[in-house]
N, C-alpha and C. Protein backbone atom coordinates (compact mmCIF):
# COMPACT_ATOMS: atom_id res chain seq x y z
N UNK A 1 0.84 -1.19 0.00
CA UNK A 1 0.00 0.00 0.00
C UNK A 1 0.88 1.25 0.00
N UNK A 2 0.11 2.13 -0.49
CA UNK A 2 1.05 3.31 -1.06
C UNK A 2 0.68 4.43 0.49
N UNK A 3 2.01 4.97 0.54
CA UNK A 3 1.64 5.59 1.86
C UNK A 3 1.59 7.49 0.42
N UNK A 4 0.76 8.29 1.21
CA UNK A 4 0.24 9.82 0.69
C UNK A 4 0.74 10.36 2.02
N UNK A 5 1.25 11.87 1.02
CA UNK A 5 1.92 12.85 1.76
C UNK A 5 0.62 13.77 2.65
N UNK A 6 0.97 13.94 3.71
CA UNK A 6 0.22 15.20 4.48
C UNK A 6 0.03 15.66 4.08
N UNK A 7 -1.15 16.94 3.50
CA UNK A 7 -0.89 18.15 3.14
C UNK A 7 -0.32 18.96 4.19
N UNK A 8 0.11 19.89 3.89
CA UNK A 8 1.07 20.65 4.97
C UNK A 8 0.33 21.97 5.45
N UNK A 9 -0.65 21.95 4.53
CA UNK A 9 -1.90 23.04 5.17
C UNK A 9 -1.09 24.79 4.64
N UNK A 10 -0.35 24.52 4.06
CA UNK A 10 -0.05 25.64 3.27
C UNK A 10 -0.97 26.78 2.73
N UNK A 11 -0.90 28.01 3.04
CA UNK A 11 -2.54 28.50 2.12
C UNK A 11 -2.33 29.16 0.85
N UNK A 12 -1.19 29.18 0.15
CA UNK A 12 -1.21 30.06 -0.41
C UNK A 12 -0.84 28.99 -1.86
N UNK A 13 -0.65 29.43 -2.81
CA UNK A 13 -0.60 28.69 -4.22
C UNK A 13 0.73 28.52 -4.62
N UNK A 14 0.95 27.36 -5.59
CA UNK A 14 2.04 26.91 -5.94
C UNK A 14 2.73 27.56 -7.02
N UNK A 15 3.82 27.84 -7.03
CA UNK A 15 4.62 28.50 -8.33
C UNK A 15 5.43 28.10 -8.91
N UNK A 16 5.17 27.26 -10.18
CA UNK A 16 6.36 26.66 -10.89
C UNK A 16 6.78 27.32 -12.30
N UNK A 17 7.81 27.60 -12.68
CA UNK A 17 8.12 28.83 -13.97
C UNK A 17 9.87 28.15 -14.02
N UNK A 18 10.34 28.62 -15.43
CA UNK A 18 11.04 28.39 -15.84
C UNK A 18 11.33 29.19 -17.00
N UNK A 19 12.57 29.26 -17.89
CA UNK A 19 12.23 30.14 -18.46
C UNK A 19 11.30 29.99 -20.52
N UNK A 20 10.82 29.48 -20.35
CA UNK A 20 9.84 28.96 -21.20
C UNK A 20 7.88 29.00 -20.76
N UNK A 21 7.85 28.82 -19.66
CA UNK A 21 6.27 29.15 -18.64
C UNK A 21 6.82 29.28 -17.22
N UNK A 22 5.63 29.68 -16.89
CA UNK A 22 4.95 29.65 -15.63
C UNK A 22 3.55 29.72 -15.03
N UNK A 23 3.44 28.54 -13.93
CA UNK A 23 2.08 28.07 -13.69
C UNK A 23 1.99 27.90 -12.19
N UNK A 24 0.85 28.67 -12.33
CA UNK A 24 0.34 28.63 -10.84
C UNK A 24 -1.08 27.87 -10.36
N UNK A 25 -0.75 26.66 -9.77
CA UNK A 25 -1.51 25.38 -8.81
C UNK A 25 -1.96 25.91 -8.00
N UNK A 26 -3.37 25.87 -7.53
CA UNK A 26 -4.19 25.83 -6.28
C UNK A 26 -4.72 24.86 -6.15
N UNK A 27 -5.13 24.01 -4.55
CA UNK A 27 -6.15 23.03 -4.68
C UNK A 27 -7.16 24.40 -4.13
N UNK A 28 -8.62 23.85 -5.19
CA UNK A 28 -9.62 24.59 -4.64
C UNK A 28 -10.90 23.94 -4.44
N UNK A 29 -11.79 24.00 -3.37
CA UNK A 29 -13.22 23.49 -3.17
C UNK A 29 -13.96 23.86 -4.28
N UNK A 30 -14.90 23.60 -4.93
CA UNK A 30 -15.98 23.17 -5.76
C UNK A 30 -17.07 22.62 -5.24
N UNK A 31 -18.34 23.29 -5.71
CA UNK A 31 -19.47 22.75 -5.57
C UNK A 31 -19.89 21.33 -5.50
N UNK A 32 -18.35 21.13 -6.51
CA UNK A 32 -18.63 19.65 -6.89
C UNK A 32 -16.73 18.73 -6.31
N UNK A 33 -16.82 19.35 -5.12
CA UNK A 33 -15.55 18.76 -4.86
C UNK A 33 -14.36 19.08 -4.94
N UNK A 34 -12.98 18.72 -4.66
CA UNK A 34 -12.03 19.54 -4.75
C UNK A 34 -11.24 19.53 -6.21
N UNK A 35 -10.83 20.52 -6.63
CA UNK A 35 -10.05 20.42 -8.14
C UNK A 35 -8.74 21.12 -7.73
N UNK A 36 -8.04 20.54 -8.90
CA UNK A 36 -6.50 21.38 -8.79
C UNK A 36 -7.00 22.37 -10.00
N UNK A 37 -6.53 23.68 -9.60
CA UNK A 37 -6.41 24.93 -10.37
C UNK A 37 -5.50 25.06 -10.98
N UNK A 38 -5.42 24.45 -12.34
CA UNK A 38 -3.95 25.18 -12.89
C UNK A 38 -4.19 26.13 -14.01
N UNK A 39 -3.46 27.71 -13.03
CA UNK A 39 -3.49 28.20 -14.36
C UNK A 39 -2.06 29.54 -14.93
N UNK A 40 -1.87 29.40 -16.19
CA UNK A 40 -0.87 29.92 -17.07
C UNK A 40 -1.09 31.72 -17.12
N UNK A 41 -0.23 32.50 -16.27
CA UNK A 41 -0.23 34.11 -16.20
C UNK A 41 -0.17 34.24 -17.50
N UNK A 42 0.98 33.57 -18.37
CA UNK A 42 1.27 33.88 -19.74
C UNK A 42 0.39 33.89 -20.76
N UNK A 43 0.10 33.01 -20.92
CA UNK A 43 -1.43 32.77 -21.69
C UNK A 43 -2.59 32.71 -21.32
N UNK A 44 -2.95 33.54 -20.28
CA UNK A 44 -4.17 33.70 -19.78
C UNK A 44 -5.26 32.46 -19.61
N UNK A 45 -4.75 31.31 -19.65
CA UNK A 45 -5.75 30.52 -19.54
C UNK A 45 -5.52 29.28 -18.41
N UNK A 46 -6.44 28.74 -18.10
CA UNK A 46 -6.83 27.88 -16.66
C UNK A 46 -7.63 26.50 -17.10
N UNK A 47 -7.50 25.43 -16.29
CA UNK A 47 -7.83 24.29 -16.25
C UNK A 47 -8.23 23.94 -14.82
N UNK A 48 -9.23 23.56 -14.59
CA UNK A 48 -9.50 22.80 -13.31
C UNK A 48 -10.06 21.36 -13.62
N UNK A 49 -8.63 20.77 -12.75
CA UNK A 49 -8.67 18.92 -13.04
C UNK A 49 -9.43 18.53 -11.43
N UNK A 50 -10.59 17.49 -11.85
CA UNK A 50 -10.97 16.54 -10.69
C UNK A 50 -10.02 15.68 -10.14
N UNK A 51 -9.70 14.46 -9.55
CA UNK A 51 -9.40 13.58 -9.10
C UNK A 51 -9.08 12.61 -10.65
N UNK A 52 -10.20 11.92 -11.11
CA UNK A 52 -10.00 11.13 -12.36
C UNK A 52 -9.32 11.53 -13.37
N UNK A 53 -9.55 12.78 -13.83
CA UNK A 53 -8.76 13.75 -14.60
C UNK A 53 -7.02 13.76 -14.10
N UNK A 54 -6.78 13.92 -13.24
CA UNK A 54 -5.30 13.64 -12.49
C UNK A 54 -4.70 12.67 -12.59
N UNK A 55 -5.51 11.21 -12.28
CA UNK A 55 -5.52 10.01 -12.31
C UNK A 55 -4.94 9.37 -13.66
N UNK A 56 -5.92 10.07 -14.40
CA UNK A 56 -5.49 9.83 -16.05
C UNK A 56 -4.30 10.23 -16.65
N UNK A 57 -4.20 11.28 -16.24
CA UNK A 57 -2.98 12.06 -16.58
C UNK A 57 -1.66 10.75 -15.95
N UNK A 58 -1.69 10.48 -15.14
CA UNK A 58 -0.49 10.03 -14.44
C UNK A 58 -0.44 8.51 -14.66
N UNK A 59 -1.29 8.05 -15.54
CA UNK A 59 -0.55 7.02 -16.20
C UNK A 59 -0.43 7.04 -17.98
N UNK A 60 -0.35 7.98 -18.37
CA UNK A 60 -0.37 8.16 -19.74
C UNK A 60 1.21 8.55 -19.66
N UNK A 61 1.91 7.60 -21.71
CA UNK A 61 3.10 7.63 -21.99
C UNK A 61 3.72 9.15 -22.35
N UNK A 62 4.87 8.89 -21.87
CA UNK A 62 5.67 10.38 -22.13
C UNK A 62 5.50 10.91 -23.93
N UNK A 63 5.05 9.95 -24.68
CA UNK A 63 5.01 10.00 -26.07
C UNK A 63 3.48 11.40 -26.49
N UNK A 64 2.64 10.79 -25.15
CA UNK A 64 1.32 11.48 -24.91
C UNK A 64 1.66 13.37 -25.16
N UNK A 65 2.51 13.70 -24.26
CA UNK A 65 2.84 14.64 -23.34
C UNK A 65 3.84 15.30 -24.45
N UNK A 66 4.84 14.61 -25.17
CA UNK A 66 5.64 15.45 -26.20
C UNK A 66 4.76 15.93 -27.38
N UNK A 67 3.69 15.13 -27.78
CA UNK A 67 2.50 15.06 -28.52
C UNK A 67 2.07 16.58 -28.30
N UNK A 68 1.10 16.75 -26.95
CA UNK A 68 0.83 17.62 -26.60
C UNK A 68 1.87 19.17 -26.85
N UNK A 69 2.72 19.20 -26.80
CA UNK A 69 3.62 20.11 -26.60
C UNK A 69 4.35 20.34 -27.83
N UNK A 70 3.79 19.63 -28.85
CA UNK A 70 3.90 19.97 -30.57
C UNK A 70 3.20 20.65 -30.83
N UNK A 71 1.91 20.79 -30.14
CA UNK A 71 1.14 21.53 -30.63
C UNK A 71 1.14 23.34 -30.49
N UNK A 72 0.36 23.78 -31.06
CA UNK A 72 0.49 25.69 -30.85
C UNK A 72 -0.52 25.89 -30.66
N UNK A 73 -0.74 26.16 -29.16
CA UNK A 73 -2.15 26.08 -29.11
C UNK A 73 -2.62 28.30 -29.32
N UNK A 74 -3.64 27.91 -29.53
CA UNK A 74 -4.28 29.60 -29.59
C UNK A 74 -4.52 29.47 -31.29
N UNK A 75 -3.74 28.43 -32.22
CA UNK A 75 -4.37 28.48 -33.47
C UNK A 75 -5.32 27.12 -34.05
């Protein structure tokens, strides 16, 4: 059995950037439960993933993910 990290009760949001993006993670409550907030200052745009949505993500091939990142998105 898989042991899960504490949350550490942190309140404030996550900041990951590099020099290519940067993205800022919140977990946030929902009407419909909790979602991770991710969203891009740069390109103005946001995603909020459920649980299954996460799930999915984290067993899909790295082939998936370079795929994704061929693309241009906004056209």
């Amino acid at each position: 059995m898989s042991t899960y990290p504490v949350d550490g009760g942190t309140a404030g949001p996550i900041v990951i950037a590099n020099e290519f993006a940067d993205v800022v993670v919140r977990k946030v409550q929902t009407r419909n439960g909790v979602r991770l907030d991710v969203w891009s200052p740069r390109r103005g745009t946001r995603v909020m993933l459920d649980a299954v949505a996460l799930d999915c993500l984290s067993f899909q091939e790295p082939e998936l993910i370079t795929e994704l990142l061929s693309r241009n998105p906004g056209q």
